[in-house]
Protein backbone atom coordinates (compact mmCIF):
# COMPACT_ATOMS: atom_id res chain seq x y z
CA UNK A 1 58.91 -0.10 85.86
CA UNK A 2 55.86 -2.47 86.45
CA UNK A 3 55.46 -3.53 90.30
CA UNK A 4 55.93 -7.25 88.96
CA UNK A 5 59.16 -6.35 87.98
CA UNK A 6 62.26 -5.88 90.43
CA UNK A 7 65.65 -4.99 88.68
CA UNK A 8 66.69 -4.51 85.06
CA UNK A 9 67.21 -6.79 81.96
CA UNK A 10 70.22 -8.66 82.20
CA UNK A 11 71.80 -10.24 78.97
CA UNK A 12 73.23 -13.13 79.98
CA UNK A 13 74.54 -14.94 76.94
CA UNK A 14 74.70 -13.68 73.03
CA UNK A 15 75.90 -14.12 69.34
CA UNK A 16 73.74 -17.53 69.24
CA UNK A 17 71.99 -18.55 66.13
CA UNK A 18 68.15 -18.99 67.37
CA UNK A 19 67.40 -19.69 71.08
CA UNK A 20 64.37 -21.52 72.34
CA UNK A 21 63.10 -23.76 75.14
CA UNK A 22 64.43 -22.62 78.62
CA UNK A 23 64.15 -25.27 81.10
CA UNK A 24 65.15 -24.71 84.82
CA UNK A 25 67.43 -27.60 86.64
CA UNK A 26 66.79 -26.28 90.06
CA UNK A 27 69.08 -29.29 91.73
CA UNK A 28 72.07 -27.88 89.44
CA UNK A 29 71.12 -24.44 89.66
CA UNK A 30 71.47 -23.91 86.30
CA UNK A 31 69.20 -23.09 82.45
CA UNK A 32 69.26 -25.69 79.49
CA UNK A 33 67.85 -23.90 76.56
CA UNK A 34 68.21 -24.65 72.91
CA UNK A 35 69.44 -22.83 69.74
CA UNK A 36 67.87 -24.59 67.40
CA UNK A 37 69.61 -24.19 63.92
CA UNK A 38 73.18 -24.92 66.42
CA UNK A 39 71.81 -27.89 66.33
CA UNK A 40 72.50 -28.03 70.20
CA UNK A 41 70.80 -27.79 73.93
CA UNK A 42 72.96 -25.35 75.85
CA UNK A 43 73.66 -24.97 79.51
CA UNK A 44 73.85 -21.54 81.53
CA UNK A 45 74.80 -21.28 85.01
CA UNK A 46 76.71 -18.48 86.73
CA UNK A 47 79.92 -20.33 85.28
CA UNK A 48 78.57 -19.51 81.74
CA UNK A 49 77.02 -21.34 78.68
CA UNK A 50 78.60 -24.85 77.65
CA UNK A 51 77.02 -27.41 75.35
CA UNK A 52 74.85 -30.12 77.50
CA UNK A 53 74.11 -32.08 74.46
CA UNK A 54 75.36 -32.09 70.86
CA UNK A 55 73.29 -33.33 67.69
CA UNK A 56 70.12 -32.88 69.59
CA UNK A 57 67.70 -33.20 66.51
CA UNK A 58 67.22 -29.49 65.92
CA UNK A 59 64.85 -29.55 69.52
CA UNK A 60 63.16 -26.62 70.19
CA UNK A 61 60.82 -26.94 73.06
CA UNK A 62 61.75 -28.25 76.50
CA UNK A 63 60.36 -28.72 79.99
CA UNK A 64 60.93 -30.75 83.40
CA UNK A 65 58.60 -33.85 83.70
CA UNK A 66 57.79 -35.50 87.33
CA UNK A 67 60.39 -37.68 87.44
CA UNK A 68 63.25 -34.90 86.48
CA UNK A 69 63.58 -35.91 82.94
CA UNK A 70 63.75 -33.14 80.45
CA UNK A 71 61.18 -33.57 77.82
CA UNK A 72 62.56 -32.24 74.30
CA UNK A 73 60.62 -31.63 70.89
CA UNK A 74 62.50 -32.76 68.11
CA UNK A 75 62.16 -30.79 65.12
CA UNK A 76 64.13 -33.38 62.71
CA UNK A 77 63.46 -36.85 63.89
CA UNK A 78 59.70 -34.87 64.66
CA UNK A 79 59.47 -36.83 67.81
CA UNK A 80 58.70 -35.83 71.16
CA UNK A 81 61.31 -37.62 73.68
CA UNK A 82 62.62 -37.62 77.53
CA UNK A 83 66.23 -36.80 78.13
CA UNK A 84 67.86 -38.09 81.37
CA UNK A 85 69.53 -35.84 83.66
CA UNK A 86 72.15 -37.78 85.02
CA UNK A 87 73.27 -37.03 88.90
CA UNK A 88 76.23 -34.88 87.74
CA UNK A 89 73.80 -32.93 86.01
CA UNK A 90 74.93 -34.16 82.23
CA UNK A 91 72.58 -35.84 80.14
CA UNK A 92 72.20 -39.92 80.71
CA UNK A 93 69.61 -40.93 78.08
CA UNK A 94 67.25 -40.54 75.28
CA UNK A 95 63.82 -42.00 75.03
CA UNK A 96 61.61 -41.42 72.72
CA UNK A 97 57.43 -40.74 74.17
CA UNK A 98 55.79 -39.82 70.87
CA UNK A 99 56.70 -39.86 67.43
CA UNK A 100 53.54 -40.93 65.02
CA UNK A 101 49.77 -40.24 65.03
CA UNK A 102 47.01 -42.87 63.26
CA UNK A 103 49.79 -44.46 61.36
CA UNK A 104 51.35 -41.11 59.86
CA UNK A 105 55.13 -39.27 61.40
CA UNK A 106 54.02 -36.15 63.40
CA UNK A 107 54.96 -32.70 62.15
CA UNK A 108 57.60 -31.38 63.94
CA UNK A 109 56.88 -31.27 67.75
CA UNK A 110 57.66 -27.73 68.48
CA UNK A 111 56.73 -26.54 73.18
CA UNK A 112 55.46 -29.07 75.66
CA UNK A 113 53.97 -29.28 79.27
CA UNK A 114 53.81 -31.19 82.00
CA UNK A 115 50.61 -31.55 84.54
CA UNK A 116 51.10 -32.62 87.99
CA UNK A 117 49.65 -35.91 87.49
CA UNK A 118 52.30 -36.97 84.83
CA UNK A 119 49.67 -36.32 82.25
CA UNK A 120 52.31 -34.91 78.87
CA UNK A 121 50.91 -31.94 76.16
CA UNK A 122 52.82 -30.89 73.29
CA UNK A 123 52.13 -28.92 70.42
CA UNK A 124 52.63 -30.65 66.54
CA UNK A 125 52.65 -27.63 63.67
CA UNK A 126 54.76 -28.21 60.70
CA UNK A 127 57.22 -25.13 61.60
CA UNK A 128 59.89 -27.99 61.51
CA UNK A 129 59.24 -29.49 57.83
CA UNK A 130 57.61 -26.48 56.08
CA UNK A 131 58.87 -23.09 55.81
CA UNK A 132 55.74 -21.14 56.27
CA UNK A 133 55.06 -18.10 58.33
CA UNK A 134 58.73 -17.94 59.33
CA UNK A 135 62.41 -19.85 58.82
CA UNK A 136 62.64 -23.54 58.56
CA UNK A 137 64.64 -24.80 61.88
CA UNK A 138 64.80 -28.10 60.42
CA UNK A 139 64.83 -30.14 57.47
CA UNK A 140 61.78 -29.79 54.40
CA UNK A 141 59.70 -33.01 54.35
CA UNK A 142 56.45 -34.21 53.58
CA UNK A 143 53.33 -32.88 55.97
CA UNK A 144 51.52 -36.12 56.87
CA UNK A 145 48.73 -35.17 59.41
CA UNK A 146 45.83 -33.00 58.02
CA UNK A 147 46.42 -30.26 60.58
CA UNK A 148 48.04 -29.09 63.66
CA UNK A 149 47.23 -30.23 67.10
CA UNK A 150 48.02 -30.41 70.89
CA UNK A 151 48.67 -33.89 71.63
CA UNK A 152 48.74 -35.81 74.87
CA UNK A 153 51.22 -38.83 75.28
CA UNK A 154 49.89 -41.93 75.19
CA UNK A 155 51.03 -45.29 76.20
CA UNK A 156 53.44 -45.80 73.47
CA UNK A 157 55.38 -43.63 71.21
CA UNK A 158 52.99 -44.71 68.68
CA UNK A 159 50.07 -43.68 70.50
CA UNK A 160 49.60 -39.57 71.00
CA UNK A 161 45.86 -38.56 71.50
CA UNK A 162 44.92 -35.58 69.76
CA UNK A 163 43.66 -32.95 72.61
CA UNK A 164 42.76 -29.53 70.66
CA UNK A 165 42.51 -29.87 66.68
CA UNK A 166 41.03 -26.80 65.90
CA UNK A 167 43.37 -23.67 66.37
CA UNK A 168 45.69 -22.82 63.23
CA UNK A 169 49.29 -22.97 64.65
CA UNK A 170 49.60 -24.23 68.25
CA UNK A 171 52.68 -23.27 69.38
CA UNK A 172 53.69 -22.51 73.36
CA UNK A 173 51.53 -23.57 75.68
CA UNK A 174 50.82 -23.77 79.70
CA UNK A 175 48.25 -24.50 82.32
CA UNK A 176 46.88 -22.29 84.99
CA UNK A 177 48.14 -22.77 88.58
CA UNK A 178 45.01 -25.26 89.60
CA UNK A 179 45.33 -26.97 86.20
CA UNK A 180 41.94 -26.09 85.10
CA UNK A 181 42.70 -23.65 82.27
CA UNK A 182 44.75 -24.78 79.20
CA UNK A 183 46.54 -21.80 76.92
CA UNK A 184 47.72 -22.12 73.81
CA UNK A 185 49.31 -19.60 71.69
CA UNK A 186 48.23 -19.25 67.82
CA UNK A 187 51.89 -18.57 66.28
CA UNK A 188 50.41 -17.01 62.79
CA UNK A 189 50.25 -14.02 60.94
CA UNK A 190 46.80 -14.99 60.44
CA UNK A 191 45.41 -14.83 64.13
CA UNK A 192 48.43 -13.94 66.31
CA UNK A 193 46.68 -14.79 69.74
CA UNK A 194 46.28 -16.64 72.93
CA UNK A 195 43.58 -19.46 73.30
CA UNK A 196 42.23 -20.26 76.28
CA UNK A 197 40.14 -23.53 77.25
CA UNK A 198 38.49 -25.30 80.17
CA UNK A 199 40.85 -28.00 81.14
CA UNK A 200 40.03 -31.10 83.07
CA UNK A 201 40.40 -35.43 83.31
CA UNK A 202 43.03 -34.82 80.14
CA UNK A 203 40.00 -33.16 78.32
CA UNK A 204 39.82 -29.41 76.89
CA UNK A 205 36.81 -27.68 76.14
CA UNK A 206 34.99 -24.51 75.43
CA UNK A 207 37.85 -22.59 73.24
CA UNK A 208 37.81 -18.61 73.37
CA UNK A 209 39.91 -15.93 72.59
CA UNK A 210 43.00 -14.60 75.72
CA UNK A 211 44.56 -12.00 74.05
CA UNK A 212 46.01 -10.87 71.30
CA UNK A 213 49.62 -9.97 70.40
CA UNK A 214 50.28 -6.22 69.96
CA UNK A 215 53.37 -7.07 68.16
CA UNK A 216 54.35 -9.75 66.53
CA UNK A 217 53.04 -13.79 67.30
CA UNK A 218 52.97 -15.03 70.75
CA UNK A 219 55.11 -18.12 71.45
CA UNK A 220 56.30 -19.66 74.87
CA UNK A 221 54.54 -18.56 77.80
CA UNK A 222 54.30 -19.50 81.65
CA UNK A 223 51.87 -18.87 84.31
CA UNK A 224 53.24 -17.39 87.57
CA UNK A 225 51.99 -18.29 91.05
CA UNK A 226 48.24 -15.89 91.69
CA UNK A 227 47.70 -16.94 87.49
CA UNK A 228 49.06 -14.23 85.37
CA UNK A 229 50.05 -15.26 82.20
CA UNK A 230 53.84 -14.32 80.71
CA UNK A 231 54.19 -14.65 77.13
CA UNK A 232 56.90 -14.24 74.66
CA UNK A 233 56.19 -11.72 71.85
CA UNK A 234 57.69 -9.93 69.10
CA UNK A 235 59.11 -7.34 71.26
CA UNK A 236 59.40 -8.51 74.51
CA UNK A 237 57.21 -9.96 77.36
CA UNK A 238 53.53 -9.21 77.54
CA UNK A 239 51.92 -10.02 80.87
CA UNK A 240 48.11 -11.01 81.07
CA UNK A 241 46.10 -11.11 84.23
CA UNK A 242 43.36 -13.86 84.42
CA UNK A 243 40.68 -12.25 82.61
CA UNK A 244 43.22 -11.43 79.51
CA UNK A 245 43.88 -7.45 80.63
CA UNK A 246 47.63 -6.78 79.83
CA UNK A 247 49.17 -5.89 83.09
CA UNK A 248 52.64 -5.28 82.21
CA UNK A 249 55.34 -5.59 79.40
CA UNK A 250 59.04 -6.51 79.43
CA UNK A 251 60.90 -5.08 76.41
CA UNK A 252 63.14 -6.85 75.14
CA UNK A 253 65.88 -5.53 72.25
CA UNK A 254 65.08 -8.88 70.01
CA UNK A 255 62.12 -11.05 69.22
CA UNK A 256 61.25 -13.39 71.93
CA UNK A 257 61.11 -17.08 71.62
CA UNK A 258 60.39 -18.26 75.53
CA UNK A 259 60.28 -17.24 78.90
CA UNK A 260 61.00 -19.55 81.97
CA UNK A 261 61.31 -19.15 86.00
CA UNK A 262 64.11 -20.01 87.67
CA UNK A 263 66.48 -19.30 90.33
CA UNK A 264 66.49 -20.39 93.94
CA UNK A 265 62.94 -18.98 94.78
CA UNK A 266 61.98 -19.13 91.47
CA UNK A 267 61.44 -15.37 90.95
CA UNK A 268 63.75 -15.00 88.33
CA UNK A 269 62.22 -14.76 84.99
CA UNK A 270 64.94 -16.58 82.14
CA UNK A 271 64.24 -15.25 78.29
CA UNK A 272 65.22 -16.21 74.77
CA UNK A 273 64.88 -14.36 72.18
CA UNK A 274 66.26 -15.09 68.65
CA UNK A 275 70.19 -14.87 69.47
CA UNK A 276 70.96 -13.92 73.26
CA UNK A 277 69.77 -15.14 76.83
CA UNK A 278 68.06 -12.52 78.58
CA UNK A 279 66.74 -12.76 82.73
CA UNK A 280 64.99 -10.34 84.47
CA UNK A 281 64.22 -10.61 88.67
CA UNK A 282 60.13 -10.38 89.07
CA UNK A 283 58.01 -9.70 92.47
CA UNK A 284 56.75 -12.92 91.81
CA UNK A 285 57.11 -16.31 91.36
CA UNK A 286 56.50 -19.52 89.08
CA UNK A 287 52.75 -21.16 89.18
CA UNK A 288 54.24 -24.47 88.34
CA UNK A 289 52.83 -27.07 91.35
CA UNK A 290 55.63 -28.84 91.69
């Protein structure tokens, strides 16, 4: 066993259809994740898994935002939008943050981030509306935007400001610890790696090749605390140190969707992967600021 790892992999939950987007509520102790074609954003806690919100728009992606909302990508309505987490702990509102770019409907939001300035990434390719390079969780439409980028929010939903244009299929994505290095995974066939760029004032710069998955695509990823990178691949959890050196690997029984810290100290390391919940303890901890 790697010396980032400290116990076995758990299975915590099973027999869903396709899981995605593991999101930590640290004030409720508990894990919202989605499964997409369910058509629902699940809850785990030690109690067990219960539905947290019905018809949630085939979402996929979903992360914390500085004021506690939970940010979801909408594959259906292909909007990126902030869910309120009422003080029980149940969901209190829907907002949408982005939904169109230069006059034309996004493609189907798919992982997003949060900086510690309240500065929103997502990622747009047209996994949602096209069935290319893998199922369709959503409904076939029309592709309006000549591409696939990551977007940051602007001031309306209207408004999204294209970030990084010029990698194939951005998919999961994350910042290092001191914000200044932006990853993105390439979720193809054709190029099945992590991207790496200088990251800084809501600017990125100066793309380069991570790493590249052994097996499979990468997808979601997250950076612990001294910068290593954790990323979900086709068999499990591939761990990169800062200078893209694999340092470790989780296996995993199914094809990984996500990874996400949790737990009181945040040491525990929460996985999807296609139909179960998986969590493994780690001898570290998330990078996330705040």
């Amino acid at each position: 066993m790697s010396d980032l790892l400290a116990g076995d992999l758990e299975q915590l939950a099973g027999g869903l259809s396709f899981t995605e987007g593991p999101c930590w509520l640290a004030e409720h102790d508990c894990l919202l994740f989605t499964d997409i074609p369910g058509n629902a954003i699940l809850r785990w806690s030690t109690d067990g898994v219960s539905t947290w919100m019905e018809n949630a728009h085939f979402a996929i992606g979903l992360t914390r935002d500085g004021q506690g909302r939970v940010l979801s990508c909408e594959h259906s309505t292909r909007s990126l939008t902030a869910l309120t987490v009422g003080p029980d702990g149940a969901l209190a509102g829907r907002e949408a943050l982005a939904n169109s770019y230069d006059g034309r409907v996004l493609n189907s939001t798919n992982d997003v981030i949060c900086t510690s300035t309240g500065l929103i990434l997502f990622t747009d390719p047209p996994f949602g509306v096209r069935n290319l390079e893998g199922a369709l969780h959503g409904y076939q439409q029309a592709q309006e935007i000549d591409g696939a980028f990551v977007f940051a929010v602007g001031a309306t939903a209207e408004a999204p400001r294209p970030v990084v244009t010029d990698i194939y299929r951005p998919n999961g994505l994350c910042l290092s610890p001191d914000e200044r290095a932006l990853y993105v995974s390439d979720s193809s066939e054709t190029h099945h790696k992590v991207l790496a760029l200088d990251f800084a004032d809501g600017t990125a710069s100066n793309l380069r090749d991570f790493a590249v998955m052994p097996v499979g695509v990468p997808d979601g990823m997250r950076v612990d605390a001294t910068g290593r990178l954790w990323v979900a691949g086709g068999d499990g959890v591939y761990i990169y140190d800062t200078d893209g050196t694999q340092v470790g690997h989780v296996p995993v029984p199914e094809m990984v969707t996500n990874v996400e810290f949790g737990g009181a100290d945040l040491s525990e390391l929460y996985i999807t992967a296609t139909t179960s919940l998986y969590r493994i303890r780690t001898t570290t901890r998330s990078g996330r600021a705040w």
